[in-house]
Protein backbone atom coordinates (compact mmCIF):
# COMPACT_ATOMS: atom_id res chain seq x y z
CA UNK A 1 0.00 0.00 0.00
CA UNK A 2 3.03 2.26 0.74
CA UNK A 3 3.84 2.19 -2.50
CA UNK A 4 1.13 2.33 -4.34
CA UNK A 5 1.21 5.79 -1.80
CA UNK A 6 3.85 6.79 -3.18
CA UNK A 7 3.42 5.98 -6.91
CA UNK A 8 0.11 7.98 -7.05
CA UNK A 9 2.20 11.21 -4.78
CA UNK A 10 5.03 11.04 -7.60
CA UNK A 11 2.32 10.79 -10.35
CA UNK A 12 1.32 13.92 -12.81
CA UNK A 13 -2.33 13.85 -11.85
CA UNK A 14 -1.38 14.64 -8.29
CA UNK A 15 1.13 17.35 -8.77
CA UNK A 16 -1.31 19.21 -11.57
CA UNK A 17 -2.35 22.74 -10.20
CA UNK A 18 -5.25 24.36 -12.12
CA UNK A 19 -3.44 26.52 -13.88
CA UNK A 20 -1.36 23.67 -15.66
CA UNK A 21 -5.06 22.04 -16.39
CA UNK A 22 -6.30 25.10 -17.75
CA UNK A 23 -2.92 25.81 -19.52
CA UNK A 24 -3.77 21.92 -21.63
CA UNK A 25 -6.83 22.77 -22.33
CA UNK A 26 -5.41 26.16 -24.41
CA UNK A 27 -3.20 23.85 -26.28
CA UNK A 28 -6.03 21.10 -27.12
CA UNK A 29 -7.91 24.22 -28.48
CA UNK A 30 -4.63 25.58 -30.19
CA UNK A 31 -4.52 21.81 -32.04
CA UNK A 32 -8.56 22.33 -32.33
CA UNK A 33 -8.29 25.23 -34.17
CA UNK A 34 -5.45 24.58 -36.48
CA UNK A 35 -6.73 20.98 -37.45
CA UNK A 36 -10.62 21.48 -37.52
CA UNK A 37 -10.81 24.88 -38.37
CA UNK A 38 -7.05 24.96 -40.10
CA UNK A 39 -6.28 28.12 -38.68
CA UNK A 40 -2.34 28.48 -39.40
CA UNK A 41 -2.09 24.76 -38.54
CA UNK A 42 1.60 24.41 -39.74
CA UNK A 43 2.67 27.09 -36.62
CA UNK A 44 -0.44 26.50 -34.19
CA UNK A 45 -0.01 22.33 -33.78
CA UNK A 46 3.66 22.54 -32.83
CA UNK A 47 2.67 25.49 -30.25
CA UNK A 48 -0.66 23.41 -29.22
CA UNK A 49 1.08 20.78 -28.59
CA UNK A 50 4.50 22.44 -26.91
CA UNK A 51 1.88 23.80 -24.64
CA UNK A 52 0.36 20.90 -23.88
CA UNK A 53 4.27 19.63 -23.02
CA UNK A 54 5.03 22.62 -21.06
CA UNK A 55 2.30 22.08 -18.19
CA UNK A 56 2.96 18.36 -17.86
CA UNK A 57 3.47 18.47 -13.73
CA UNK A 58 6.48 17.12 -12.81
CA UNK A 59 8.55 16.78 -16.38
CA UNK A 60 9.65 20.22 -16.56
CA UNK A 61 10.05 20.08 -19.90
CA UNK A 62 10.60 23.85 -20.43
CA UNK A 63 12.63 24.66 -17.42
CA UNK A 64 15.91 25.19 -17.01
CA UNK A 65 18.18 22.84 -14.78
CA UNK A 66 18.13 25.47 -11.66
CA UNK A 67 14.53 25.90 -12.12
CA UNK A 68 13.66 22.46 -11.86
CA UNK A 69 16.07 22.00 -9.04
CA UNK A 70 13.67 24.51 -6.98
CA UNK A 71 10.68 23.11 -7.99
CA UNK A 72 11.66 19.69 -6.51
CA UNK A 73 10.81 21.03 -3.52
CA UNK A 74 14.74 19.68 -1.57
CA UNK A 75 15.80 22.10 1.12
CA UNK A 76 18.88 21.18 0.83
CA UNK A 77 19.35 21.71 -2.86
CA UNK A 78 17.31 25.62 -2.01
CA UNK A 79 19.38 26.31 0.72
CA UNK A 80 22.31 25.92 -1.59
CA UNK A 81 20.97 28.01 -4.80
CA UNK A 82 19.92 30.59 -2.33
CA UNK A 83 23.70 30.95 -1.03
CA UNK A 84 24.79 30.55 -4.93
CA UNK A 85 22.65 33.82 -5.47
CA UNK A 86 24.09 35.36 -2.59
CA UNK A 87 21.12 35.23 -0.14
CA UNK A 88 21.18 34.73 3.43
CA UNK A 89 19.04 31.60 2.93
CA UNK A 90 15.85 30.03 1.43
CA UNK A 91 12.69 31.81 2.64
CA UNK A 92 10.27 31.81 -0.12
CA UNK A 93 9.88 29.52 -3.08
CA UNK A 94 8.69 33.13 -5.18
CA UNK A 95 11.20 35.05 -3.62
CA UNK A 96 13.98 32.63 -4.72
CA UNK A 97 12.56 33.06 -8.72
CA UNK A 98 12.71 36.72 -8.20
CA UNK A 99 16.40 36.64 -6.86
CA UNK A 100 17.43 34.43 -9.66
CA UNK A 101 15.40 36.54 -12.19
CA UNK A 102 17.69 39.68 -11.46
CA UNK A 103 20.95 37.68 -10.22
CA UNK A 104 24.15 38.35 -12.47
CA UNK A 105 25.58 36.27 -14.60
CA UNK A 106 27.88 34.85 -12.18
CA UNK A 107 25.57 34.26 -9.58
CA UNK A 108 23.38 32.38 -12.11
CA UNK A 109 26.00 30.24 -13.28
CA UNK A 110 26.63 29.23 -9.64
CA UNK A 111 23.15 28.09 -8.89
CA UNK A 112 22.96 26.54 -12.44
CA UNK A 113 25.90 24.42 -11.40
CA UNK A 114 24.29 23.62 -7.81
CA UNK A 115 21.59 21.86 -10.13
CA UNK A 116 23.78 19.91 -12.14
CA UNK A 117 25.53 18.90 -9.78
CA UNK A 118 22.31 17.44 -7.49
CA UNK A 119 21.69 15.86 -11.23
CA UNK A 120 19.10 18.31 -12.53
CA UNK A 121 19.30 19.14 -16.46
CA UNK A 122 17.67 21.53 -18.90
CA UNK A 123 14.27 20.26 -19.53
CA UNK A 124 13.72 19.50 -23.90
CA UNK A 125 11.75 22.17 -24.80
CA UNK A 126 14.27 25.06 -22.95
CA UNK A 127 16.82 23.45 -24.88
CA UNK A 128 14.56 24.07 -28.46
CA UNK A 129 14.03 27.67 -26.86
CA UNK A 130 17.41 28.10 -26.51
CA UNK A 131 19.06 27.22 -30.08
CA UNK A 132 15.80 28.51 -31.85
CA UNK A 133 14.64 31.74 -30.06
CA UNK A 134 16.89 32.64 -28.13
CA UNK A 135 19.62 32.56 -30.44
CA UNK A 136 17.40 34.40 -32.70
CA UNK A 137 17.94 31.88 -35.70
CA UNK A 138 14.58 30.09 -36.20
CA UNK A 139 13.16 33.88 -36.60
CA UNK A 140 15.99 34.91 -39.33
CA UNK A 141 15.71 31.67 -40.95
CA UNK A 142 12.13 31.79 -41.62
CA UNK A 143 12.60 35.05 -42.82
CA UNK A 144 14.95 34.17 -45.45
CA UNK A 145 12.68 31.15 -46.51
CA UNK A 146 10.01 33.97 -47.08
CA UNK A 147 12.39 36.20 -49.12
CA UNK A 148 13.27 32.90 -51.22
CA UNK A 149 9.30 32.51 -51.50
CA UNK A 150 8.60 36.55 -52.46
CA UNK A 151 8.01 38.04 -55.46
CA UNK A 152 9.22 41.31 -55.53
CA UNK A 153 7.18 42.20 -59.26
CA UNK A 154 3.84 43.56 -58.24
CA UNK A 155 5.79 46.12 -55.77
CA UNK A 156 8.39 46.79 -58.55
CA UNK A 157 5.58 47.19 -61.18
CA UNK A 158 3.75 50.06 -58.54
CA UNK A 159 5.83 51.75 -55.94
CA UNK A 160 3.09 53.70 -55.47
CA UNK A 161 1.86 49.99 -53.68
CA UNK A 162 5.26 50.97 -51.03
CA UNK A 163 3.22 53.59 -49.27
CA UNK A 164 0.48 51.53 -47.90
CA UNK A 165 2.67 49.15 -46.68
CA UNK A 166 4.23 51.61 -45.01
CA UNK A 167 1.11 53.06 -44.03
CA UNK A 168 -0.44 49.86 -42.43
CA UNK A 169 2.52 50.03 -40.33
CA UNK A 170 0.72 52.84 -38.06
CA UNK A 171 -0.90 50.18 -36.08
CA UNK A 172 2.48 49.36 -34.59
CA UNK A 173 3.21 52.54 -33.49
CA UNK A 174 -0.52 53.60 -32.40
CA UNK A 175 -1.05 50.18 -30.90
CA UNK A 176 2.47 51.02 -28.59
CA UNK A 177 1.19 54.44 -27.61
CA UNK A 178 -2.27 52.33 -26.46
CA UNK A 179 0.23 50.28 -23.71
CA UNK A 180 2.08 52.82 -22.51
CA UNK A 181 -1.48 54.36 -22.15
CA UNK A 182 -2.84 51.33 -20.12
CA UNK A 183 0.39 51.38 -17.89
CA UNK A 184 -0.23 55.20 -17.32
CA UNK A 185 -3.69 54.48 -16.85
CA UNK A 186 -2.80 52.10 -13.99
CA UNK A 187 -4.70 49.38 -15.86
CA UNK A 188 -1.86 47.06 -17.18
CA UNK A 189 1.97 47.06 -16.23
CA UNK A 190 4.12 46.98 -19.37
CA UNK A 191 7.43 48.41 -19.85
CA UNK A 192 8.25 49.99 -22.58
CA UNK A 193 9.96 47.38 -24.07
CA UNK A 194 6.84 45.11 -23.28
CA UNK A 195 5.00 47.68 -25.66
CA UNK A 196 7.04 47.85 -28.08
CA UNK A 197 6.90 43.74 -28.19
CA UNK A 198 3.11 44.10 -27.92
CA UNK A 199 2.92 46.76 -30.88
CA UNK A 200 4.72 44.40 -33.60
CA UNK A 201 1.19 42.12 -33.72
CA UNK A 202 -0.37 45.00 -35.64
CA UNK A 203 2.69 44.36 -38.47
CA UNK A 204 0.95 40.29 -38.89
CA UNK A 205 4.05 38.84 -39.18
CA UNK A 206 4.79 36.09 -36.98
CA UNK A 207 8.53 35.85 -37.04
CA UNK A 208 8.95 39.54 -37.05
CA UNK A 209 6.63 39.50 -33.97
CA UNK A 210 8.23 36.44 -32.24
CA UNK A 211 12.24 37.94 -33.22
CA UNK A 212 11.06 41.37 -31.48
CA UNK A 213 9.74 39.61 -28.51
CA UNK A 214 12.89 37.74 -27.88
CA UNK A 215 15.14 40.87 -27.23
CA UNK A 216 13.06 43.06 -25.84
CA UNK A 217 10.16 40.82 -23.79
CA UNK A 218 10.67 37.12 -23.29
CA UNK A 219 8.53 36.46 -20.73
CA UNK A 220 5.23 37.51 -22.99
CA UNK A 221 6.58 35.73 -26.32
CA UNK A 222 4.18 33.11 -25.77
CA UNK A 223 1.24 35.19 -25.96
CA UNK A 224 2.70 37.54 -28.45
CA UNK A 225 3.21 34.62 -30.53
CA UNK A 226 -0.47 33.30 -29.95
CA UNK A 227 -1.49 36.38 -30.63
CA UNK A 228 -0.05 37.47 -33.67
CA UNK A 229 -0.68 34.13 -35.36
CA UNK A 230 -4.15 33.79 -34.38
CA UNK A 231 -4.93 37.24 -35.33
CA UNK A 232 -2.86 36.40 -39.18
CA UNK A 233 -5.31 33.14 -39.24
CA UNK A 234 -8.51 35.51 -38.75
CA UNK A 235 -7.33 37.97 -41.77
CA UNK A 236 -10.80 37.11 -43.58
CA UNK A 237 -12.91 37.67 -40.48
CA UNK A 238 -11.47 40.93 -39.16
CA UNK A 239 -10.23 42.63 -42.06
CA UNK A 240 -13.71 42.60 -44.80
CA UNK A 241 -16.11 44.46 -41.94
CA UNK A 242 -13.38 47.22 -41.76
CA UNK A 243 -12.81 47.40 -45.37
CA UNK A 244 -16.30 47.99 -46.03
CA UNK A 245 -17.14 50.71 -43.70
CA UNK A 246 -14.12 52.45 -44.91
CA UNK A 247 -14.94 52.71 -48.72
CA UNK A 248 -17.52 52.79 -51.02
CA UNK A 249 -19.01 50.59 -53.64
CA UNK A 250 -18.18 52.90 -56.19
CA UNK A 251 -14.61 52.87 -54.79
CA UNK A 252 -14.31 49.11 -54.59
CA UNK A 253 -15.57 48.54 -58.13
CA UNK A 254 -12.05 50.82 -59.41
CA UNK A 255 -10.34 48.18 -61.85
CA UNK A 256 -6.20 48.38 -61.80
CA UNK A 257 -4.83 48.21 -65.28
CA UNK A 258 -2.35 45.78 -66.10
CA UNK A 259 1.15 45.51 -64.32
CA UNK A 260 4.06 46.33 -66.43
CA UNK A 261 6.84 43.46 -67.12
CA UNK A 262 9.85 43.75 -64.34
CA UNK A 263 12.89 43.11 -65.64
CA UNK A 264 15.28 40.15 -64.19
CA UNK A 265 17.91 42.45 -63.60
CA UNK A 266 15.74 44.94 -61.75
CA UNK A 267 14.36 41.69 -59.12
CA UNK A 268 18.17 40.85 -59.03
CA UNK A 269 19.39 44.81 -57.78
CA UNK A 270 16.31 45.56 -55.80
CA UNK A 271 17.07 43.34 -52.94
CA UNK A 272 20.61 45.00 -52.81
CA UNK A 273 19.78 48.34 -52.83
CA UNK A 274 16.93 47.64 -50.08
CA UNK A 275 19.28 45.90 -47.65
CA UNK A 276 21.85 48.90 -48.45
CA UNK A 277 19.33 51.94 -47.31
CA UNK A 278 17.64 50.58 -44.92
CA UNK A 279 20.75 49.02 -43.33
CA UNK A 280 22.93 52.03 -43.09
CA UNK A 281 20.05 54.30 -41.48
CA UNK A 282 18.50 51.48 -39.61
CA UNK A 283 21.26 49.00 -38.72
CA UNK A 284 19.09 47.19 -36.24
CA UNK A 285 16.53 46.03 -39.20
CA UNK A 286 19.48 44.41 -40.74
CA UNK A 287 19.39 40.86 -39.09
CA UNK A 288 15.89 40.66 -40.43
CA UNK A 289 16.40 42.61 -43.74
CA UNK A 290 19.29 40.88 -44.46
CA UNK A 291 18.13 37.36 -44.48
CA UNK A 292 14.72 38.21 -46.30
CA UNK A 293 16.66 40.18 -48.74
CA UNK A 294 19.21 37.38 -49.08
CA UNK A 295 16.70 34.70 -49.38
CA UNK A 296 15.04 36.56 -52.24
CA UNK A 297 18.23 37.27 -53.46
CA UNK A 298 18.98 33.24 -54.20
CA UNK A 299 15.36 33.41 -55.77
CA UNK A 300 15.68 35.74 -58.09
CA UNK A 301 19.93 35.44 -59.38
CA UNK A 302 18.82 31.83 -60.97
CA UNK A 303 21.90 30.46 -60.32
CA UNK A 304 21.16 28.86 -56.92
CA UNK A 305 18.26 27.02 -57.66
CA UNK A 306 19.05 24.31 -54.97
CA UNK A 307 19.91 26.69 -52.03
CA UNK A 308 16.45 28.56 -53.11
CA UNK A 309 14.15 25.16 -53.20
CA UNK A 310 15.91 24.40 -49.74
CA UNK A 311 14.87 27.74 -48.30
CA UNK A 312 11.49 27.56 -49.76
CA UNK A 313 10.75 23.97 -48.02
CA UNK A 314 13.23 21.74 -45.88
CA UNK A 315 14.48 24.33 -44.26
CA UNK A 316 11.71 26.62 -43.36
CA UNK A 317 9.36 23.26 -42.67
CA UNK A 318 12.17 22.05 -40.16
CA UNK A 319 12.54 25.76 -38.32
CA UNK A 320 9.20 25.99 -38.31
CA UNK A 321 8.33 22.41 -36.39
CA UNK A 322 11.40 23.98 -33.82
CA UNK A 323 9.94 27.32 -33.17
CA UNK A 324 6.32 26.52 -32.82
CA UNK A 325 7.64 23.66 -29.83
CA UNK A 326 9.90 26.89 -28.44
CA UNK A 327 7.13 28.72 -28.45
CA UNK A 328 4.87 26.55 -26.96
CA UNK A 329 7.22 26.40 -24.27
CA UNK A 330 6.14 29.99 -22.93
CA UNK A 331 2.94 28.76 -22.50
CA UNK A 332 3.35 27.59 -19.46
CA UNK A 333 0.61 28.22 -16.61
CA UNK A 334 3.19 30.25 -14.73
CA UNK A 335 3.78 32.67 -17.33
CA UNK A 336 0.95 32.62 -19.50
CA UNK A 337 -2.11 33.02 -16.79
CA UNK A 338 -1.48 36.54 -16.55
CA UNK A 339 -3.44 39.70 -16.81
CA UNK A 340 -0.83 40.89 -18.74
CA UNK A 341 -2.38 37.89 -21.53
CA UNK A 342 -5.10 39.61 -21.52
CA UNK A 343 -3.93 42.85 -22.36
CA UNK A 344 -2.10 41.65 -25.30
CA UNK A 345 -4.77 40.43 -26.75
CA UNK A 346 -7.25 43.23 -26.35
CA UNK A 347 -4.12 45.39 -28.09
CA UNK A 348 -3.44 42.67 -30.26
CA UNK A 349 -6.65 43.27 -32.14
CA UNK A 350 -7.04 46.87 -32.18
CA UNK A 351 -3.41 46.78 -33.86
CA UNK A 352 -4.73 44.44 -36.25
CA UNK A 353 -7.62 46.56 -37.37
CA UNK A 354 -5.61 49.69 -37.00
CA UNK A 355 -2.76 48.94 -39.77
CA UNK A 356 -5.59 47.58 -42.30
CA UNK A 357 -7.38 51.09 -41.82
CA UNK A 358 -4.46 52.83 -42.49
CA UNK A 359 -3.48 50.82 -45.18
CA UNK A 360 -7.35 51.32 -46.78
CA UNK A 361 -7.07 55.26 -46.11
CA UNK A 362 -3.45 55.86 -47.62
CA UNK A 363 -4.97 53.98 -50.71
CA UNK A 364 -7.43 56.46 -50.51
CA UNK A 365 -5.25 59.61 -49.95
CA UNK A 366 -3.06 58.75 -53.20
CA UNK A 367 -6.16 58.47 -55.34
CA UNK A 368 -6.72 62.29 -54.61
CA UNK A 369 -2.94 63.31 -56.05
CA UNK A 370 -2.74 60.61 -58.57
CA UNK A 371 -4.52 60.11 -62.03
CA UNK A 372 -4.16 56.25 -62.46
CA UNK A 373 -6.48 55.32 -59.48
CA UNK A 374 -5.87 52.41 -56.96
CA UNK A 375 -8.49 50.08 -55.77
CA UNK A 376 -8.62 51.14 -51.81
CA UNK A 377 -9.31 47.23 -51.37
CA UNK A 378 -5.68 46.73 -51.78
CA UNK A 379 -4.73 49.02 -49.25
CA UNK A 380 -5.78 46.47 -46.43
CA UNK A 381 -2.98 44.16 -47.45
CA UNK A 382 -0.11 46.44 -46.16
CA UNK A 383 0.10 44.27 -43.27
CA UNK A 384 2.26 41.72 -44.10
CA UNK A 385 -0.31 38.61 -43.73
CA UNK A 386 1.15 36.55 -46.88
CA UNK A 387 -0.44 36.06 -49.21
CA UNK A 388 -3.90 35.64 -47.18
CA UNK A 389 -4.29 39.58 -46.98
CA UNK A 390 -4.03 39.68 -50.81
CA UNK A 391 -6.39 37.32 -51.05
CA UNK A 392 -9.53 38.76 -48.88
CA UNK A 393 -8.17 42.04 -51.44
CA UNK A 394 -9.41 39.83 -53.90
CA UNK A 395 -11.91 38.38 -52.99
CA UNK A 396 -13.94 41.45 -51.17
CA UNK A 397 -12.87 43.32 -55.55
CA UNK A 398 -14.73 40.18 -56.62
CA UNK A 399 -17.95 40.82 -54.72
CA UNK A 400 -18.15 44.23 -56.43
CA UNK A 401 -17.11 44.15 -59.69
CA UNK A 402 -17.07 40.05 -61.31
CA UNK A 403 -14.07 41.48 -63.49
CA UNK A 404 -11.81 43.21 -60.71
CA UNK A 405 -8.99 40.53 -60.59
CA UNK A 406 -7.00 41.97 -57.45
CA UNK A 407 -4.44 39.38 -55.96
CA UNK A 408 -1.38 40.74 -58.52
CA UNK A 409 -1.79 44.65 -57.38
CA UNK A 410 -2.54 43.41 -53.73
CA UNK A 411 0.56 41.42 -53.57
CA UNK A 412 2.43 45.14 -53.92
CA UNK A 413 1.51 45.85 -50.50
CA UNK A 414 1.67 42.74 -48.90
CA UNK A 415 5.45 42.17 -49.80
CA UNK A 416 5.70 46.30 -48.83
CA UNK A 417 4.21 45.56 -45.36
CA UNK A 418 6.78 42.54 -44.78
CA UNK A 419 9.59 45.35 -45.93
CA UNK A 420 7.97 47.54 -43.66
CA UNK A 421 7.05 45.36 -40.49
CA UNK A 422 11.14 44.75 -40.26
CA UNK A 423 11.73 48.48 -40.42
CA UNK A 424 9.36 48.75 -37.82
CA UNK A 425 10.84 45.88 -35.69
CA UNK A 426 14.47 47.70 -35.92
CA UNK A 427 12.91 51.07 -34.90
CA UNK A 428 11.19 49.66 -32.21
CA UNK A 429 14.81 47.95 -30.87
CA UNK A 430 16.68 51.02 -31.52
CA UNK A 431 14.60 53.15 -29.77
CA UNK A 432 13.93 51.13 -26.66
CA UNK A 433 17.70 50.42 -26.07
CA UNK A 434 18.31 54.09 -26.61
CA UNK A 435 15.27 54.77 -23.60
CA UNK A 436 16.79 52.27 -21.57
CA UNK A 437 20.31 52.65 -21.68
């Protein structure tokens, strides 16, 4: 009987708190969602189910070695890790995480080794979230997979298509101004590095969003990265009501005339001369510049093919399995079950719906200067939701006008807002380590 005692007092079921419950339930509805519904399944069921691995009592899959060591509960192995840190000795489980959160790096290292050395090691998932995220190579990686998947011809064909890219960028900015607002208000508590984080979800693009979050706020890159991909997954729901109430049928009927042949050699340069501009004004954009630019770069010379068709699938599909399990591993009950989850969601949204009525409106501002009109439609896919916010473009022309074929002219500002959600992402990182120091 004693040990059947003890089997059931060492088993999962008995060490689950709520919060880990509730925390596998949001992953069986992340794998819900991206299999039933196939809402961006090939990111949601590796974060679904790195969730669902996270909150497993007892495994501490996503923990590091010292953290696991003070969640086994040993006073002797606390007593030590508190002296490693430098405190007098172990009080408080909480106010152990809080002197390891802010210890040095030498301190760390010491109660790291404590753990090892009782035979704790870095749980699976920490280990993913350390060579992926951390790193910050699954982001760049992805990002050059993109570039090797873009097309740079509709945006070459139009420029004028740069300038609602640009402008459905606003939500960013607008959406970081609304939580340093909440934190003034007393409502939420984000740092301004948390809102600048928070802000990239209005850009919808998830690597951009999750690269961000990395440097500047890891503690919320699990529900930034829920966030931002759920939101990208909803493009067809959110975006059409806003559309609508921002132009009129008259407007929507507008047909584009034909897009003008792009040269190889222009495709080739492009690229170049991007990464060159932006880079020496912005040199913080240039880790995620650089790789899309390079990326497209082995797309368009033609004399890679191999490199290009490994960007485009092996490699992106293997990052991809890597980061969604690193990010699942911030959902943990601990981190997620926060108000502050709450909060990113609201702003999230309004982000969202922000940067696709900028996007709509700059469409709409041009058409006053310009003679060759745009479709305002098109204006929506400035955030950089590829190629699904092209699509709704389309589809939404469509509705209107049977012969307004869309998707080419819409894919002008979609590539413009994946140009200028990494602009955005190196402002954002610039300017928060120049406010911080």
């Amino acid at each position: 009987m004693e040990h059947l005692t003890n089997l059931w007092l060492s088993s999962g079921a008995y060490k689950m708190s709520s919060g880990q419950f509730v925390m596998i339930l949001v992953g069986l509805l992340l794998l819900f969602l991206a299999i039933r519904k196939n809402f961006e399944p090939l990111l949601l069921v590796p974060i679904g189910f790195g969730g669902i691995l996270a909150n497993i009592p007892g495994a501490n899959l996503a923990l590091p070695a010292v953290e696991a060591a003070m969640h086994s509960g040993d006073a002797g192995i606390l007593s030590q890790i508190a002296q490693a840190l430098g405190l007098g000795g172990f009080e408080s489980l909480q106010g152990l995480k809080e002197a390891l959160a802010s210890a040095p790096a030498a301190a760390y290292e010491r109660a790291a080794q404590v753990a090892h050395d009782a035979g704790f090691s870095n749980g699976m998932l920490y280990n993913f979230y350390s060579v992926a995220i951390a790193s910050g190579v699954a982001p760049l990686v992805i990002f050059m997979g993109v570039g090797a998947m873009t097309d740079f011809g509709p945006l070459l064909a139009n420029p004028r298509t740069l300038f609602l890219g640009a402008a459905a960028q606003f939500g960013i900015f607008a959406t970081v101004l609304g939580a340093v607002g909440l934190s003034a208000a007393g409502l939420m508590d984000f740092s301004i590095a948390d809102a600048a984080a928070i802000g990239i979800i209005g850009g919808a693009d998830g690597p951009t969003a999750i690269y961000v979050s990395s440097l500047l706020a890891p503690d919320l890159l699990g529900a930034i990265a829920v966030a931002a991909y759920s939101y990208m997954a909803l493009v067809p729901l959110i975006q059409p009501p806003i559309m609508r109430a921002l132009t009129t049928e008259q407007e929507r009927k507008i047909e584009m005339v034909q897009l003008r042949h792009v040269s190889k050699r222009e495709k080739i340069v492009f690229p170049l001369v991007l990464l060159i501009l932006v880079a020496l004004f912005l040199p913080d954009a240039a880790p995620l510049l650089g790789m899309f630019c390079f990326g497209n770069l082995m797309r368009e010379c033609g004399v890679v093919n191999r490199l290009s068709d490994t960007a485009q699938n092996a490699l992106i599909n293997i990052t991809t399995i890597f980061l969604g399990l690193s990010v699942g591993s911030k959902l943990a009950a601990d981190k997620f079950l926060d108000p502050k989850t709450l909060g990113i969601l609201a702003l999230g949204i309004v982000a969202f719906s922000i940067g696709t009525a900028a996007g709509v409106l700059m469409a709409k501002l041009l058409n006053t200067v310009s003679k060759t009109k745009i479709n305002p439609l098109i204006g929506s896919a400035g955030v950089s939701a590829v190629p699904m916010a092209a699509r709704v473009s389309n589809k939404l022309g469509l509705e209107s006008n049977p012969h307004n074929f869309l998707l080419m002219h819409a894919m002008g500002p979609n590539v413009a807002g994946v140009i200028g959600s990494a602009v955005a992402a190196g402002v954002m990182i610039t300017m928060v380590r120049a406010m911080t120091g």
